[in-house]
N, C-alpha and C. Protein backbone atom coordinates (compact mmCIF):
# COMPACT_ATOMS: atom_id res chain seq x y z
N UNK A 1 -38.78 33.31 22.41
CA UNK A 1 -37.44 33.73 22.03
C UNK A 1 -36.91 34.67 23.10
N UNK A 2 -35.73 34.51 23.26
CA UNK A 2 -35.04 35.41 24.30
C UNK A 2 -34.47 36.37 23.74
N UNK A 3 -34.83 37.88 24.09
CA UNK A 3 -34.26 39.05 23.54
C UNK A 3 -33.17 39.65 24.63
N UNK A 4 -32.62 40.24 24.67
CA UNK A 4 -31.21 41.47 25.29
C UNK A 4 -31.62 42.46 25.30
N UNK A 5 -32.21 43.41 26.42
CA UNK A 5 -32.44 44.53 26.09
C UNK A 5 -31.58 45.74 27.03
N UNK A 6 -31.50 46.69 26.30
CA UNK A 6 -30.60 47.51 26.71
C UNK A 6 -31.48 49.21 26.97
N UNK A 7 -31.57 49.11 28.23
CA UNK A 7 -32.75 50.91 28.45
C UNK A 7 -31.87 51.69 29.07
N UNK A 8 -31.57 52.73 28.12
CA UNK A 8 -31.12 54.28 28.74
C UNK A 8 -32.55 55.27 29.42
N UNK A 9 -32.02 55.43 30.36
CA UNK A 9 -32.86 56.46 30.83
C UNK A 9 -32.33 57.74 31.39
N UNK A 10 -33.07 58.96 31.03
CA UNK A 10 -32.27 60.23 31.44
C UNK A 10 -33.26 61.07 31.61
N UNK A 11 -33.21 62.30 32.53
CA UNK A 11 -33.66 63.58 32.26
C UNK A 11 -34.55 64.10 31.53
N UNK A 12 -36.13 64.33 30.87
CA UNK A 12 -36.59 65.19 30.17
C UNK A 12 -35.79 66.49 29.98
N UNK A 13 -35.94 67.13 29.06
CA UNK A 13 -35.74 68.49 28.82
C UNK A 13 -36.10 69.64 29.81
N UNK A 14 -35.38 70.07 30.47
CA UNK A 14 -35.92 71.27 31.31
C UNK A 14 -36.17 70.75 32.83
N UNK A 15 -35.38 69.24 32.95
CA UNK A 15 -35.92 68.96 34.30
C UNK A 15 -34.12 69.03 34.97
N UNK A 16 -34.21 69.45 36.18
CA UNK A 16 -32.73 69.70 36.73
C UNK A 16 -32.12 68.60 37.39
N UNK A 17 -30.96 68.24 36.48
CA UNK A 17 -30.48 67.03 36.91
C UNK A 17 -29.20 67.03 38.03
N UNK A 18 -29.16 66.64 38.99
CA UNK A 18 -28.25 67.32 40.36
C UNK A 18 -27.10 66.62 40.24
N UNK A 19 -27.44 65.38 40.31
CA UNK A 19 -25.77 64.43 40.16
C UNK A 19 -24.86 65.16 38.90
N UNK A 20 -26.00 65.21 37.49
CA UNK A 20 -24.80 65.74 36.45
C UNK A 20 -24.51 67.26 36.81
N UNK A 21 -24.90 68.24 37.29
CA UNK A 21 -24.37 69.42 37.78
C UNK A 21 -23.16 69.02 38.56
N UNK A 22 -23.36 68.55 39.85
CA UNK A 22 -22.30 67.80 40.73
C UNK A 22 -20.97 67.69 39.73
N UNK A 23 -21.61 66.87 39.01
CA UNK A 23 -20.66 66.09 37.93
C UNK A 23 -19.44 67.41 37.30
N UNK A 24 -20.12 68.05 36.93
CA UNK A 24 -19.66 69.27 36.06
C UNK A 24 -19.27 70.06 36.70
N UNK A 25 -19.36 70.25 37.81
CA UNK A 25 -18.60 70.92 38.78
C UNK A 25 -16.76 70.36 39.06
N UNK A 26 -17.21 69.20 39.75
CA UNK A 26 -16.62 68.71 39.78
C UNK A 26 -15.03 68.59 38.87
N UNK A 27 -15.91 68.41 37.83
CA UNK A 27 -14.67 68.18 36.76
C UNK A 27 -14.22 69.73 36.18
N UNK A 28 -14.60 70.54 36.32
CA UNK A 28 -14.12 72.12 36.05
C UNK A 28 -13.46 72.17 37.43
N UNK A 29 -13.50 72.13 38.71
CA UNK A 29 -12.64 71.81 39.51
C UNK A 29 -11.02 71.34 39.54
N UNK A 30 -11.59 70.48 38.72
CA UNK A 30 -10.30 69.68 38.57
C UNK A 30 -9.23 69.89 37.36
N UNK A 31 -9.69 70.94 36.74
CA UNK A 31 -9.26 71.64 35.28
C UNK A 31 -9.78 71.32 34.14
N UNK A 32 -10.64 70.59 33.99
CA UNK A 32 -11.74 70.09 32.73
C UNK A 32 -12.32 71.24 32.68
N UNK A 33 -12.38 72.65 32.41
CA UNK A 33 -12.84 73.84 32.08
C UNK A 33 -13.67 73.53 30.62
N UNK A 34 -12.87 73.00 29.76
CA UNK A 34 -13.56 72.57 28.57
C UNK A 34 -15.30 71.85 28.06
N UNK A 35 -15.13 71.17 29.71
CA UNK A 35 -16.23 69.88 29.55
C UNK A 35 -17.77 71.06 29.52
N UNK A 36 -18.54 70.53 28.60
CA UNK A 36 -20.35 71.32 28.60
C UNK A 36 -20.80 70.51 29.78
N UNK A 37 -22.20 70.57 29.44
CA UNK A 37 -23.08 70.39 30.34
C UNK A 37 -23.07 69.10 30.66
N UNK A 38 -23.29 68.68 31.54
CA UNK A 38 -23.10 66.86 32.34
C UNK A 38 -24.39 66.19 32.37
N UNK A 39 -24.73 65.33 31.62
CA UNK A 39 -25.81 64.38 31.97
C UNK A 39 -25.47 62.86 33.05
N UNK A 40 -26.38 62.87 33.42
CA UNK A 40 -26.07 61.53 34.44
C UNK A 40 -27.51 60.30 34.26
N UNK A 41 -27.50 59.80 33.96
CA UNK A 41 -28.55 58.69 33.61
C UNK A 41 -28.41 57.24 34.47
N UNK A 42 -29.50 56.34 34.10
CA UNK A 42 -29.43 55.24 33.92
C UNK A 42 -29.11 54.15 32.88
N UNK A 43 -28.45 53.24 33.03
CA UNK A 43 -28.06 52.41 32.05
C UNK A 43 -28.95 50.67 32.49
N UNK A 44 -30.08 50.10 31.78
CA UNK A 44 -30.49 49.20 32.61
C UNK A 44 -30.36 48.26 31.26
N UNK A 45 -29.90 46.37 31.85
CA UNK A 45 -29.85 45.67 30.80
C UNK A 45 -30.63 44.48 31.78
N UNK A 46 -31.47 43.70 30.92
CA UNK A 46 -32.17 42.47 30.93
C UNK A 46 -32.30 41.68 30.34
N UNK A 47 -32.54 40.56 30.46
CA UNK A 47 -33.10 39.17 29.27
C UNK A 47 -34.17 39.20 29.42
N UNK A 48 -34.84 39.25 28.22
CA UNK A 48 -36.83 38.86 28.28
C UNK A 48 -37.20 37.90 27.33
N UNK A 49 -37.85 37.11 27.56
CA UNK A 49 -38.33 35.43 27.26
C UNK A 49 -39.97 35.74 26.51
N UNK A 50 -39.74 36.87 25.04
CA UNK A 50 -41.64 36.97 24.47
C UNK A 50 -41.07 36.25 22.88
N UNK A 51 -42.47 36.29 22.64
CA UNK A 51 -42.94 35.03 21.25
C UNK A 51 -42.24 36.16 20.54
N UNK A 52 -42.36 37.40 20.14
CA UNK A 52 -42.10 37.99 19.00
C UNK A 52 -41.21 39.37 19.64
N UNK A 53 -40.89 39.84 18.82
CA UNK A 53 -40.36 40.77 18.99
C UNK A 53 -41.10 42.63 19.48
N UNK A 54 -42.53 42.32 18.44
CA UNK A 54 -43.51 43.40 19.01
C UNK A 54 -43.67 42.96 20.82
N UNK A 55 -44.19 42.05 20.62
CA UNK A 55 -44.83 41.78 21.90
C UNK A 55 -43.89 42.20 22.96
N UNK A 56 -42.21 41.58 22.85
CA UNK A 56 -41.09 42.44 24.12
C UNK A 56 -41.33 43.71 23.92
N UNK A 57 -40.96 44.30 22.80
CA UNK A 57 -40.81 45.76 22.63
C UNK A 57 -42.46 46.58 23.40
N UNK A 58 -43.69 45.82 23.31
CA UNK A 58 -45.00 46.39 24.24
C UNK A 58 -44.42 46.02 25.80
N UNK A 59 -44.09 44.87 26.17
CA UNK A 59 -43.69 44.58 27.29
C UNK A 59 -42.76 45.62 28.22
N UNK A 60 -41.57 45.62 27.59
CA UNK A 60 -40.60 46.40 28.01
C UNK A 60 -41.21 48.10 28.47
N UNK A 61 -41.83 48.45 27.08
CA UNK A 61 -42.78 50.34 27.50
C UNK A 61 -43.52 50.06 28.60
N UNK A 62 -44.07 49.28 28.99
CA UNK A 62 -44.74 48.76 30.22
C UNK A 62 -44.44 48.67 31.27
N UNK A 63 -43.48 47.80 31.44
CA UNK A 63 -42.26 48.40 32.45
C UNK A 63 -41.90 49.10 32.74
N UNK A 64 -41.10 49.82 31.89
CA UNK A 64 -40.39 51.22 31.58
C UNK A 64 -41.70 51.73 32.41
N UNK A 65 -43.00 52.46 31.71
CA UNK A 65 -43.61 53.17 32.17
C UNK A 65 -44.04 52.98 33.91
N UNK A 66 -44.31 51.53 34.18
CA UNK A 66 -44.72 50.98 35.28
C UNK A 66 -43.50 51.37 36.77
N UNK A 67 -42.18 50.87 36.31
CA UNK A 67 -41.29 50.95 37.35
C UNK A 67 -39.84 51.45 36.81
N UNK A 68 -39.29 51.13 36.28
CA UNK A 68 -38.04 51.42 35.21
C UNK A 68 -37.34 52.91 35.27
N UNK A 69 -38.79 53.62 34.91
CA UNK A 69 -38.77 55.21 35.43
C UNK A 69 -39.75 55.80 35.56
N UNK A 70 -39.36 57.21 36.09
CA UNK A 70 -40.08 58.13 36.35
C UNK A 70 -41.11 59.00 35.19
N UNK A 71 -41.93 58.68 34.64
CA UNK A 71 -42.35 59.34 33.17
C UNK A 71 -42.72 60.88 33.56
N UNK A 72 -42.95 61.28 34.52
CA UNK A 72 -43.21 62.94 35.03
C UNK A 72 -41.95 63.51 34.60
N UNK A 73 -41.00 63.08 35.00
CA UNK A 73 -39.31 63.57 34.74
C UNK A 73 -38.57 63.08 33.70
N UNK A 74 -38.92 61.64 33.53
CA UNK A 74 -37.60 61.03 33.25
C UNK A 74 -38.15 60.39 31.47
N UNK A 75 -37.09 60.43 30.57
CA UNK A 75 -37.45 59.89 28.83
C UNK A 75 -36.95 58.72 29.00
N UNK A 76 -37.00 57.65 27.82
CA UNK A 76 -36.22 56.34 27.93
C UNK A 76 -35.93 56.14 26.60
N UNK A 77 -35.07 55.17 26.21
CA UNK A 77 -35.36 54.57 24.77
C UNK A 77 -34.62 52.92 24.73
N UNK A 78 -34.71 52.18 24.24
CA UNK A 78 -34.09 50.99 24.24
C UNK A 78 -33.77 50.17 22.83
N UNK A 79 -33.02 49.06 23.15
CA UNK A 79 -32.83 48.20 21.96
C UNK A 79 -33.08 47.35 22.35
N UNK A 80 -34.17 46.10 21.35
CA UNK A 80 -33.71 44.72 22.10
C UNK A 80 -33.52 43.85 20.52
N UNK A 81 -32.91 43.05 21.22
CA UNK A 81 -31.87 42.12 19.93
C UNK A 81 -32.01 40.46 20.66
């Protein structure tokens, strides 16, 4: 069966994220005084071709952990449908 999967990836807690600082700068610059703190992530989407639905969902953490991201720094979470 072919699943859709959709992986956010971002920042752990306490790790310093430079683009979203950038970000937040940026936009207080520009008069967005209002805007909090800026996250900047990844947004990653794929098709995966497993028998069941456990089996993508093991597949995918595998990945994820393997290349996808950084697990020293970086959290993930996903959907697949």
């Amino acid at each position: 069966m072919k699943y859709q999967v959709k992986m956010y990836v971002s920042y752990k807690d306490g790790i310093l994220d430079p683009v979203g600082k950038t970000t937040s700068s940026a936009l207080a610059s520009l008069g967005y005084a209002n805007v909090g703190e800026v996250a900047v992530g990844k947004y990653i989407t794929f098709e995966l071709d497993a028998p069941s639905v456990e089996k993508a969902e093991a597949q995918i953490k595998e990945m994820a952990e393997k290349l996808l991201t950084n697990p020293i720094i970086e959290q993930y979470r996903f959907e697949c449908k």
